[in-house]
N, C-alpha and C. Protein backbone atom coordinates (compact mmCIF):
# COMPACT_ATOMS: atom_id res chain seq x y z
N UNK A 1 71.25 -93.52 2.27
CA UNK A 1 69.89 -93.12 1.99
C UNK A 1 69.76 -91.60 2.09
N UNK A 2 70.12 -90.97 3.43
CA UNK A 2 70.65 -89.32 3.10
C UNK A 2 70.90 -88.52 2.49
N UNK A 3 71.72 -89.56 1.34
CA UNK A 3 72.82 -88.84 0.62
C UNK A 3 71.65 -88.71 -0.77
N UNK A 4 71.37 -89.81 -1.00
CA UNK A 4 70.44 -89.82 -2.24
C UNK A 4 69.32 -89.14 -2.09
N UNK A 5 68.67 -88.71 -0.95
CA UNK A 5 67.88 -88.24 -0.47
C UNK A 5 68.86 -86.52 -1.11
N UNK A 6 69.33 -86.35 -0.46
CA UNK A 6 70.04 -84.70 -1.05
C UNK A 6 69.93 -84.37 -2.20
N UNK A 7 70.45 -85.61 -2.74
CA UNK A 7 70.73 -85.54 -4.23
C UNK A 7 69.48 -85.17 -4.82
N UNK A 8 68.62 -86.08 -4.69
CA UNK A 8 66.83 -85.72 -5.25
C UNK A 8 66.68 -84.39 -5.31
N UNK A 9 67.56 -83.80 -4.48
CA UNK A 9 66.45 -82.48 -3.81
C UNK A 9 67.29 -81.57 -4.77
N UNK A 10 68.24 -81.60 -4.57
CA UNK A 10 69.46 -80.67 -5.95
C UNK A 10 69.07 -81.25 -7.48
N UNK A 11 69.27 -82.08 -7.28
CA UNK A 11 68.55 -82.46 -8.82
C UNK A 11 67.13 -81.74 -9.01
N UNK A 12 66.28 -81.88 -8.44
CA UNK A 12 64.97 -80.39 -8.93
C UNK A 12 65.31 -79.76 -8.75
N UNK A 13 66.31 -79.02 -8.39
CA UNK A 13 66.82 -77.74 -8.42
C UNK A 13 67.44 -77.12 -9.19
N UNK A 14 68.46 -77.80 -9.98
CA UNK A 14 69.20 -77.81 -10.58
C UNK A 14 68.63 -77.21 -12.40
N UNK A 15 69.32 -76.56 -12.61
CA UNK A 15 68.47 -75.96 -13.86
C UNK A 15 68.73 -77.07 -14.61
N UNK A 16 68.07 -77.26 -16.12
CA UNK A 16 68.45 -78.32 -17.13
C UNK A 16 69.71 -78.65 -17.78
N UNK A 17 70.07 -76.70 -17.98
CA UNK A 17 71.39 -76.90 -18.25
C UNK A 17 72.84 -77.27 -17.92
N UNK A 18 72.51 -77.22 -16.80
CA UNK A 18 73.59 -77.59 -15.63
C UNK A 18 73.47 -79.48 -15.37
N UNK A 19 72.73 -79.94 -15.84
CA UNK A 19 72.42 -80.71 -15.57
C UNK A 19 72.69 -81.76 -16.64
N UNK A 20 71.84 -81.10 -17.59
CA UNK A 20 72.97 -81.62 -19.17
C UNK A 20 74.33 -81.81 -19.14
N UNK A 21 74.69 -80.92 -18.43
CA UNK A 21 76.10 -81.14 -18.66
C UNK A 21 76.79 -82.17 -18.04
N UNK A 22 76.32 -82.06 -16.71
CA UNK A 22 77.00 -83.14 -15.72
C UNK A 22 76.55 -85.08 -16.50
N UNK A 23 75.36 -84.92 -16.73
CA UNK A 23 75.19 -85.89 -17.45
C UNK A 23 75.44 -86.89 -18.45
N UNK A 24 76.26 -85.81 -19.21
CA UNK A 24 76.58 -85.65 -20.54
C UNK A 24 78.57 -86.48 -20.50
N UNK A 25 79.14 -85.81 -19.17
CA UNK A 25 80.02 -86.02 -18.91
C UNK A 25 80.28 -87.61 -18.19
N UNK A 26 78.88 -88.21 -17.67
CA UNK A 26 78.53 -89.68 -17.18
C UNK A 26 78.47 -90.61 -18.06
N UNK A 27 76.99 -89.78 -19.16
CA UNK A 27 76.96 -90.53 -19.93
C UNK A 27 77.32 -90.14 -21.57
N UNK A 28 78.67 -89.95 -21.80
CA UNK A 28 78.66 -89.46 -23.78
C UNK A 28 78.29 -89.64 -24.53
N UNK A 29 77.56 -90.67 -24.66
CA UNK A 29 76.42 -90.69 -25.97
C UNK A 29 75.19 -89.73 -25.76
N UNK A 30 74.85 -89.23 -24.82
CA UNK A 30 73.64 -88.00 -24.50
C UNK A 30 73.87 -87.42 -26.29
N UNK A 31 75.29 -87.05 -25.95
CA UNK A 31 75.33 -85.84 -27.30
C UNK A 31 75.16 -86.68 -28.20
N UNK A 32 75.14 -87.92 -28.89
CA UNK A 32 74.44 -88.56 -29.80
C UNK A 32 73.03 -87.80 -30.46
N UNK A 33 72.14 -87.93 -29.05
CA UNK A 33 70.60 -87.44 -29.17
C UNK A 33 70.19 -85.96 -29.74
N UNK A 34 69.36 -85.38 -30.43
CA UNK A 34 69.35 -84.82 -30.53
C UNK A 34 68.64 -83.56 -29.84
N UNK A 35 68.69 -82.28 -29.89
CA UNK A 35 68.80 -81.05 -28.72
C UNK A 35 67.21 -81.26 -27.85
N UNK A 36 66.18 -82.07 -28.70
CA UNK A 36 64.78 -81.73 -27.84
C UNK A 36 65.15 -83.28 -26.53
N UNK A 37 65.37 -84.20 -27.41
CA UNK A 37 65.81 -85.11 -27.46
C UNK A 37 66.82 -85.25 -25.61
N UNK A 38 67.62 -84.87 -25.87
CA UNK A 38 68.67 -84.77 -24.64
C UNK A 38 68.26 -83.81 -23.62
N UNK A 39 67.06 -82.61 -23.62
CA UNK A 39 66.64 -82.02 -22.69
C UNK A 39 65.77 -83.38 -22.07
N UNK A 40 64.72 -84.03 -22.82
CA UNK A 40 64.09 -84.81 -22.11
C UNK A 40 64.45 -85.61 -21.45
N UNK A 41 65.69 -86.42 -21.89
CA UNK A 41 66.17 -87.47 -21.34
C UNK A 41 66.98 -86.93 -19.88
N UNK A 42 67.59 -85.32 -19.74
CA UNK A 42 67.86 -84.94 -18.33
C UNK A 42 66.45 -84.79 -17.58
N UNK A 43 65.35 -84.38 -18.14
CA UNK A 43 63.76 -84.68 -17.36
C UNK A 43 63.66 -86.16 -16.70
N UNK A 44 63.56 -87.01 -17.74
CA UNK A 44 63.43 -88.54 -17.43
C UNK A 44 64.11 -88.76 -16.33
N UNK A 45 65.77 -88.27 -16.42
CA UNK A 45 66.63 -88.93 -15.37
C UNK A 45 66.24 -88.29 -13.77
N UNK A 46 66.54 -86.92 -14.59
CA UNK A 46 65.56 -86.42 -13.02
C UNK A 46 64.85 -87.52 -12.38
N UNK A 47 63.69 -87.16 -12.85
CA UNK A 47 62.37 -88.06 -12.28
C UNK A 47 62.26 -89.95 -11.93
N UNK A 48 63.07 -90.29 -13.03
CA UNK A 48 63.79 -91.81 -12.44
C UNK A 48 64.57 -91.41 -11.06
N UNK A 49 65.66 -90.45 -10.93
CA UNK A 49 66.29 -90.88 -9.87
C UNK A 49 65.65 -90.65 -8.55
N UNK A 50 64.89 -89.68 -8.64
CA UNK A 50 63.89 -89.00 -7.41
C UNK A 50 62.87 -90.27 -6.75
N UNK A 51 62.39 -91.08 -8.57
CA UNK A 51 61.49 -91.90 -7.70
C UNK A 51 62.18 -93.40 -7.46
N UNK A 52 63.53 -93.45 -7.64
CA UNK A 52 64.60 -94.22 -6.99
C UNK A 52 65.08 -94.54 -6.16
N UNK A 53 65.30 -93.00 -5.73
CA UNK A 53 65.76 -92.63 -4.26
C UNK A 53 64.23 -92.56 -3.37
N UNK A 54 63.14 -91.98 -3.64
CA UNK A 54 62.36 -92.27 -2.75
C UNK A 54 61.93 -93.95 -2.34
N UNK A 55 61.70 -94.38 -3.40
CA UNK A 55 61.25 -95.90 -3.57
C UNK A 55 62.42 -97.15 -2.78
N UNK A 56 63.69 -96.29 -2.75
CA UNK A 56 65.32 -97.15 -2.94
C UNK A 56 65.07 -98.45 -3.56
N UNK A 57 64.46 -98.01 -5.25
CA UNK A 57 64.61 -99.48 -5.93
C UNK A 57 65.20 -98.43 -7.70
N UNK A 58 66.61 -98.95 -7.20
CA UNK A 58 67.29 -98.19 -8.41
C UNK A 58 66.96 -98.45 -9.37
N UNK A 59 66.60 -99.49 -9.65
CA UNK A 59 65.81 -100.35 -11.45
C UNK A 59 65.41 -99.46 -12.16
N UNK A 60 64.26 -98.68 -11.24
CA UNK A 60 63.92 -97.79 -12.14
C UNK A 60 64.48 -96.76 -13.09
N UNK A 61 65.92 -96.22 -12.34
CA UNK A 61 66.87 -95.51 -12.91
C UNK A 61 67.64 -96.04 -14.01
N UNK A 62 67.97 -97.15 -13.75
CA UNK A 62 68.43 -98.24 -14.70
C UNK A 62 68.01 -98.55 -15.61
N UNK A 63 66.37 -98.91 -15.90
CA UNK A 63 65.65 -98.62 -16.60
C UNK A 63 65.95 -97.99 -17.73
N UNK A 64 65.77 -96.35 -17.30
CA UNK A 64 65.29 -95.09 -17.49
C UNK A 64 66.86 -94.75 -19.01
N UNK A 65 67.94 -95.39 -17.91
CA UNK A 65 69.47 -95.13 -18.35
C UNK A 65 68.69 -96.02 -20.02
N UNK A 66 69.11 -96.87 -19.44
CA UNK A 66 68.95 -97.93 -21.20
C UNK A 66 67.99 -97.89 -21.61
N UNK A 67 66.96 -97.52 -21.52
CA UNK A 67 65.76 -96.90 -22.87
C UNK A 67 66.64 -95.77 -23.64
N UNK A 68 67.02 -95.20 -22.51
CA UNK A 68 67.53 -93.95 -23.53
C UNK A 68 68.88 -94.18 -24.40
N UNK A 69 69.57 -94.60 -23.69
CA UNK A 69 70.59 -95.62 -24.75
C UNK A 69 70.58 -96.25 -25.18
N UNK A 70 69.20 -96.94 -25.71
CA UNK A 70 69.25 -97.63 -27.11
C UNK A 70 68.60 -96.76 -28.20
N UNK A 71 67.75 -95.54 -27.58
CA UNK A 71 67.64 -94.38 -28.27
C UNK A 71 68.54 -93.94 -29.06
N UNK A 72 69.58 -93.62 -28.73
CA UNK A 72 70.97 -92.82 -28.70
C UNK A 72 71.64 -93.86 -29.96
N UNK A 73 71.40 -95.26 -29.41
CA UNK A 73 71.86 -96.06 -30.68
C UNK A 73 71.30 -95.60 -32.15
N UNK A 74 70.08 -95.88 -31.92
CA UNK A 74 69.33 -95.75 -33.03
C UNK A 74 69.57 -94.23 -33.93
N UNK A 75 69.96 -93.40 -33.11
CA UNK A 75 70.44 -92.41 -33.92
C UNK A 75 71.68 -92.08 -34.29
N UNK A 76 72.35 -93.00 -33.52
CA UNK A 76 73.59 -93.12 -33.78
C UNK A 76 73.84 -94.00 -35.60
N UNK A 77 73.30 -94.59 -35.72
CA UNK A 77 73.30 -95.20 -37.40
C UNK A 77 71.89 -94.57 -37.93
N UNK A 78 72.23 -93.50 -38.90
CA UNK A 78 71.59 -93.24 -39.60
C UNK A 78 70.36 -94.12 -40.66
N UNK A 79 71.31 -95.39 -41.05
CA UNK A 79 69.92 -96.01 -41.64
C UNK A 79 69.32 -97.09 -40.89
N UNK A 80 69.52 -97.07 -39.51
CA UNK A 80 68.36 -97.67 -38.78
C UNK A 80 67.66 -96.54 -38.43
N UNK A 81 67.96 -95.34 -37.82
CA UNK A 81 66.44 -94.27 -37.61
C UNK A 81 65.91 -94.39 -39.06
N UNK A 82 66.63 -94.25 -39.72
CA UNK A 82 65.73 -93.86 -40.92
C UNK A 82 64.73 -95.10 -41.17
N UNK A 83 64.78 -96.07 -41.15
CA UNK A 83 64.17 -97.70 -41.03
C UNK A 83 62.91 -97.44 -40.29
N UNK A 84 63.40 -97.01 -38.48
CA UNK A 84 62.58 -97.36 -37.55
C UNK A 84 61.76 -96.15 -37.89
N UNK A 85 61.78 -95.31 -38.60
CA UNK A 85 61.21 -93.82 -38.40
C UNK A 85 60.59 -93.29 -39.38
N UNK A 86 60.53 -94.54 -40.35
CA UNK A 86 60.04 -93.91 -41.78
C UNK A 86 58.73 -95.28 -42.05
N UNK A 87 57.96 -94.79 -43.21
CA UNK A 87 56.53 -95.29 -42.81
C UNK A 87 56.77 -97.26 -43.11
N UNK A 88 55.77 -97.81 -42.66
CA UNK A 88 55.87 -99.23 -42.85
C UNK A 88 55.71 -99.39 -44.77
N UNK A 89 56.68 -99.93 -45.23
CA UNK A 89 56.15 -100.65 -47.12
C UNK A 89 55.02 -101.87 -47.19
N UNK A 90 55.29 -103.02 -45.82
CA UNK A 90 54.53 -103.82 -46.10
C UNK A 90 52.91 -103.54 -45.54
N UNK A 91 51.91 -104.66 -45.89
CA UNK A 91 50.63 -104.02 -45.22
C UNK A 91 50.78 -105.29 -44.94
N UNK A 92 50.33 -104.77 -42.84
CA UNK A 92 50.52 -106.48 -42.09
C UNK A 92 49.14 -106.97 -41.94
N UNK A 93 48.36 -106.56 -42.69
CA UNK A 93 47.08 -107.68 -42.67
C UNK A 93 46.30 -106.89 -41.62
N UNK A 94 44.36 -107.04 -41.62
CA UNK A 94 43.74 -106.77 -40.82
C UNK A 94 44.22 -107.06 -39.26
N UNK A 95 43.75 -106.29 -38.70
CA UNK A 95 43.67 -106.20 -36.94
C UNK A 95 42.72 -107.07 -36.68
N UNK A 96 42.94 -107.51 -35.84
CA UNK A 96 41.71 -108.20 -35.27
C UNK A 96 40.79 -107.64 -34.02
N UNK A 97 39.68 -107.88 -33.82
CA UNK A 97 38.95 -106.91 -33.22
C UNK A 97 39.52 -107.28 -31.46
N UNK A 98 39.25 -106.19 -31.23
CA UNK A 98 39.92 -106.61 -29.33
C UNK A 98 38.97 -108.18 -28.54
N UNK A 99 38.90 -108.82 -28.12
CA UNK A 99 38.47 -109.55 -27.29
C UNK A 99 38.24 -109.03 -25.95
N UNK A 100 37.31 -109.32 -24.87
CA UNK A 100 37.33 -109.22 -23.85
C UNK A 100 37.41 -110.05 -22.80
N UNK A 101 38.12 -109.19 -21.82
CA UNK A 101 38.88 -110.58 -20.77
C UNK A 101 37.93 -110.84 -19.65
């Protein structure tokens, strides 16, 4: 608990770039993502692991890991971003008005 506790505290400390890197070297698909892209995801991890280690419920980090790596997928094949990222062809029919609970 100490230890992760340290870690939190170097990790805000730690500039982005330095941090990218170490990351990058954990996880290699980072460089998949692209440059705005992979700064955020060292933000995210930051802040997952901080409230990980405070909380000691790693999930959240875990979490945090595989959102962003299925990110990383998706840009990893060009014609699925382009799919997920480009406008809808079909029209899915009226909305329906909200209900209240």
């Amino acid at each position: 608990m100490a230890a992760a506790r340290a870690l939190r505290t170097v990790l805000g400390h730690v500039p982005p770039g330095v941090a990218a890197e170490a990351l990058v070297d954990e996880f290699p698909w980072v460089d998949i993502l692209p440059e705005e892209e992979r700064a955020q995801f060292v933000a995210d991890f930051v802040r997952a692991f901080q409230a990980s280690a405070e909380l000691e419920q790693w999930s959240i980090l875990a979490q945090t890991v595989r959102e962003w790596q299925s990110t990383a997928i998706i840009h990893a094949d060009p014609v699925l971003a382009t799919r997920l990222t480009g406008p809808l062809e079909d029209d899915l029919g009226p909305v329906p008005a909200p209900t209240e609970i």
